[in-house]
Protein backbone atom coordinates (compact mmCIF):
# COMPACT_ATOMS: atom_id res chain seq x y z
CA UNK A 1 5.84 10.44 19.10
CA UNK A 2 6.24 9.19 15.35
CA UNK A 3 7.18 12.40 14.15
CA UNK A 4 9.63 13.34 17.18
CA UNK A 5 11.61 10.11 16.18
CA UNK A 6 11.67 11.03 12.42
CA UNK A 7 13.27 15.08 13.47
CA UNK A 8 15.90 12.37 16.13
CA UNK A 9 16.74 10.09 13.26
CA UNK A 10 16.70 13.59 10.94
CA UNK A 11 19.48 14.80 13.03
CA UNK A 12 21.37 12.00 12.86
CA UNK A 13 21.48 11.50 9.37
CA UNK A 14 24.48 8.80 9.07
CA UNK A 15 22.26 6.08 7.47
CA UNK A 16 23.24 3.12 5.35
CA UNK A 17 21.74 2.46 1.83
CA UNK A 18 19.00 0.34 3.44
CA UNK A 19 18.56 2.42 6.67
CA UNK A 20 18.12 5.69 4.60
CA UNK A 21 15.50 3.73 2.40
CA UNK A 22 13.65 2.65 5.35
CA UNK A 23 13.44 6.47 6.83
CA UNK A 24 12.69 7.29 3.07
CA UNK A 25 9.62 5.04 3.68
CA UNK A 26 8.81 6.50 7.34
CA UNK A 27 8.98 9.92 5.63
CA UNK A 28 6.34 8.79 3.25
CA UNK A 29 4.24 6.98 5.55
CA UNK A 30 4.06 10.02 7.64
CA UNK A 31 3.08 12.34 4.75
CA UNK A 32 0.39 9.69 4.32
CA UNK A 33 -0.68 9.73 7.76
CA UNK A 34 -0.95 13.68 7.72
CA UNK A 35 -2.95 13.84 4.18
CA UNK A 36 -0.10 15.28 2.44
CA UNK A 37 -1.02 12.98 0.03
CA UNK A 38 0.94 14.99 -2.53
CA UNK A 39 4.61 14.96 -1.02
CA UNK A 40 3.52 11.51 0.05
CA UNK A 41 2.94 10.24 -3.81
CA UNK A 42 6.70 11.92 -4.37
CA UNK A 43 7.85 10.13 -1.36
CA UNK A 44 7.24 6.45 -2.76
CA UNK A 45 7.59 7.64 -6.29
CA UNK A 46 11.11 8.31 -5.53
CA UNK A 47 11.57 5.07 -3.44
CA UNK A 48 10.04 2.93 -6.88
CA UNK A 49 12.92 4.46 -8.91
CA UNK A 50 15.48 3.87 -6.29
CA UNK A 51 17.97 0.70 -5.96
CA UNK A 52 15.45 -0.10 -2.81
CA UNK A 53 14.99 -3.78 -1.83
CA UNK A 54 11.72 -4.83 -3.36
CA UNK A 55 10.35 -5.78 0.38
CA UNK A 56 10.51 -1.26 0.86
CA UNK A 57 9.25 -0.88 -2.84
CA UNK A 58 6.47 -3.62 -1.79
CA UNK A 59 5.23 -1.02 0.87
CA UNK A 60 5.97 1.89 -0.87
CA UNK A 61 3.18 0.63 -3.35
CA UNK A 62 0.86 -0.54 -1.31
CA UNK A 63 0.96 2.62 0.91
CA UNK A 64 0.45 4.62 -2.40
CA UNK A 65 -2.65 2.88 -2.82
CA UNK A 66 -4.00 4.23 0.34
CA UNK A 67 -3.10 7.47 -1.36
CA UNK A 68 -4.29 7.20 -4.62
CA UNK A 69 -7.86 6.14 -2.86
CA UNK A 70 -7.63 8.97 -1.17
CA UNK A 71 -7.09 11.30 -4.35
CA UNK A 72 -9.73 9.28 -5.89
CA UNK A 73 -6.63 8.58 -8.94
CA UNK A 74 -8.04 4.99 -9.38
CA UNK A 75 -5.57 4.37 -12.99
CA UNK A 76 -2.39 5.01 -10.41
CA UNK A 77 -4.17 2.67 -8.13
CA UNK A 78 -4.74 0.05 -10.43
CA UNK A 79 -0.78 0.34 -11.38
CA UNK A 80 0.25 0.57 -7.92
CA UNK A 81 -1.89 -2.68 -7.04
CA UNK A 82 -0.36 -4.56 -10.26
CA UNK A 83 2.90 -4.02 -9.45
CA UNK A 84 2.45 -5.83 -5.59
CA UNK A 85 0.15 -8.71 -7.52
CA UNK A 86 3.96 -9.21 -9.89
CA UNK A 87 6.40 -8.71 -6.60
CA UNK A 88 4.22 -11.18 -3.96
CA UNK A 89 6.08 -13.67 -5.10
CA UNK A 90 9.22 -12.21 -3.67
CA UNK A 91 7.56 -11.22 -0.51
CA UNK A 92 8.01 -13.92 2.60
CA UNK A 93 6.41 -11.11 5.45
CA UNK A 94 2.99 -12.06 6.05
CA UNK A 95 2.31 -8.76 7.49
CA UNK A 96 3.22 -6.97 4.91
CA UNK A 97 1.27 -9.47 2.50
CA UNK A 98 -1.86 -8.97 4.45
CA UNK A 99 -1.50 -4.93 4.32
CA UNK A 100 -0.98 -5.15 0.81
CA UNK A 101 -4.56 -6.85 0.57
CA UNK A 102 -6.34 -4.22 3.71
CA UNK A 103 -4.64 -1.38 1.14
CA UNK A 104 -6.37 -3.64 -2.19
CA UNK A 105 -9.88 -4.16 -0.55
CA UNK A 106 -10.27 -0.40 0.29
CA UNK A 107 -9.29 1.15 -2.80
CA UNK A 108 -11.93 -0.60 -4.57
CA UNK A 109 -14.19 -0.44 -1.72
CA UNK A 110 -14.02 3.38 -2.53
CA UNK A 111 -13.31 2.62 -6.28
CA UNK A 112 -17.43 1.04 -5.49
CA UNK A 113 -16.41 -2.09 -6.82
CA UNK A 114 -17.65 -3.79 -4.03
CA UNK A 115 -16.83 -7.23 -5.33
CA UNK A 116 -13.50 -7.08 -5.93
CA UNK A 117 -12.76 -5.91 -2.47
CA UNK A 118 -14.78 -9.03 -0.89
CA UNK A 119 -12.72 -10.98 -3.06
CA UNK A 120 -9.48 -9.22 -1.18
CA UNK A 121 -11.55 -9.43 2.00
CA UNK A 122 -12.04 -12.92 1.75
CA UNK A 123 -8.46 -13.82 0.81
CA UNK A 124 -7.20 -11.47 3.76
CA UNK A 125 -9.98 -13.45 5.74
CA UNK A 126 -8.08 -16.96 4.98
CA UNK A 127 -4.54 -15.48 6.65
CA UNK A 128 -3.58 -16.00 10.44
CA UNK A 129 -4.98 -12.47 11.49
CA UNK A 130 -4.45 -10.40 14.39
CA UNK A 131 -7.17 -9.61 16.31
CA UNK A 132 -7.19 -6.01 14.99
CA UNK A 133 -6.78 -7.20 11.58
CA UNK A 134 -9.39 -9.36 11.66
CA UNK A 135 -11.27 -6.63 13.00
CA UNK A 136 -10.51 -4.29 9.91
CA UNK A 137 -11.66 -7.09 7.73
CA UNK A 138 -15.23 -7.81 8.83
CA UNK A 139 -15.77 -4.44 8.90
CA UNK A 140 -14.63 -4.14 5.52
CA UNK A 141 -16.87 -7.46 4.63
CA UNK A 142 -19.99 -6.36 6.34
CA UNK A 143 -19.54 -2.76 4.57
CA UNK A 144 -19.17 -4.80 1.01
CA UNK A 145 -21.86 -6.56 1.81
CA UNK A 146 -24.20 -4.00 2.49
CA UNK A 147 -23.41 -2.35 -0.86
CA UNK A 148 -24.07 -5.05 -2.06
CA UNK A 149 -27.38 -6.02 -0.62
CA UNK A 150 -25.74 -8.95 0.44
CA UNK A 151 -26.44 -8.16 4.03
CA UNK A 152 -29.90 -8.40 5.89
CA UNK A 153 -30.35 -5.94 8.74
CA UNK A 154 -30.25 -8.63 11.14
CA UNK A 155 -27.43 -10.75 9.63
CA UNK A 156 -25.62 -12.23 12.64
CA UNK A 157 -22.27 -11.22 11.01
CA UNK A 158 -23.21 -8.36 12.25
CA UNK A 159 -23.20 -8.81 15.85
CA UNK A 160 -20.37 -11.08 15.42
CA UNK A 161 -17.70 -8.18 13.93
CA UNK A 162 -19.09 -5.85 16.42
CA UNK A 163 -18.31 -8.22 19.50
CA UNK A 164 -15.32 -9.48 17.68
CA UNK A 165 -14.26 -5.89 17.41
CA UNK A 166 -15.43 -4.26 21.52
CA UNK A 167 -13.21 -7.24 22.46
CA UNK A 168 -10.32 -5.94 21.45
């Protein structure tokens, strides 16, 4: 359904600055979502350069970290991440805050620096979540955890994500 709306809008083609940065995004996004991780990297790339607003640059990064996790390009990631960290400031969407941090926890998740993502976990954790996202982030925890040996096989956090998470 995503990608029949992208070909609609496509057609149309009569965008503002701001609309055609948005679809520039979607475009992206949906390059990410397909693992064309490559046009997807010159998706946002192209969006960083652009006179974009920095709430579309904001996402553009912290969608590229999904990618660069993905591509296992952990220096891009780093930069990607750094650049959010200087424009959250500027950022007043909670939502789009708390992605930021899902996209920082699992890049070093897979970076296997299992602290730093707890530390992302945890301030993700302190947010008004929604019951998916709160989902996402005990399983992120418990995963951390584990790597960790922080996490005994009968650890009621355990049972608590996975009810938390059948619930919804």
């Amino acid at each position: 359904e995503f990608q029949q709306i992208l070909r609609k809008l496509a057609k149309k083609n009569n965008f503002n600055k701001t609309q055609q940065h948005l679809y520039s995004f979607l475009l992206g996004y949906e390059h990410t979502f397909n693992g064309r991780f490559d046009k997807a990297e010159a998706q946002f790339r192209e969006l960083l350069v652009s006179d974009a607003s920095k709430l579309i640059k904001f996402r553009a990064n912290y969608t590229l970290v999904h990618v660069y996790a993905a591509k296992k390009m952990w220096f891009e990631g780093l930069a990607a991440i750094d650049a959010n960290i200087k424009l959250v400031s500027a950022i007043k969407s909670s939502d789009h805050y708390q992605a930021h941090l899902v996209a920082t926890a699992i890049f070093y998740k897979r970076m296997k620096q299992y602290d730093l993502s707890l530390h992302y976990i945890k301030e993700l954790s302190a947010q008004a979540l929604s019951p998916q996202l709160d989902c996402i982030a005990k399983q992120l925890a418990i995963e951390s955890r584990f790597r960790l040996k922080q996490l005994a096989r009968n650890d009621p956090a355990i049972s608590t994500a996975l009810n938390h998470c059948e619930k919804i």
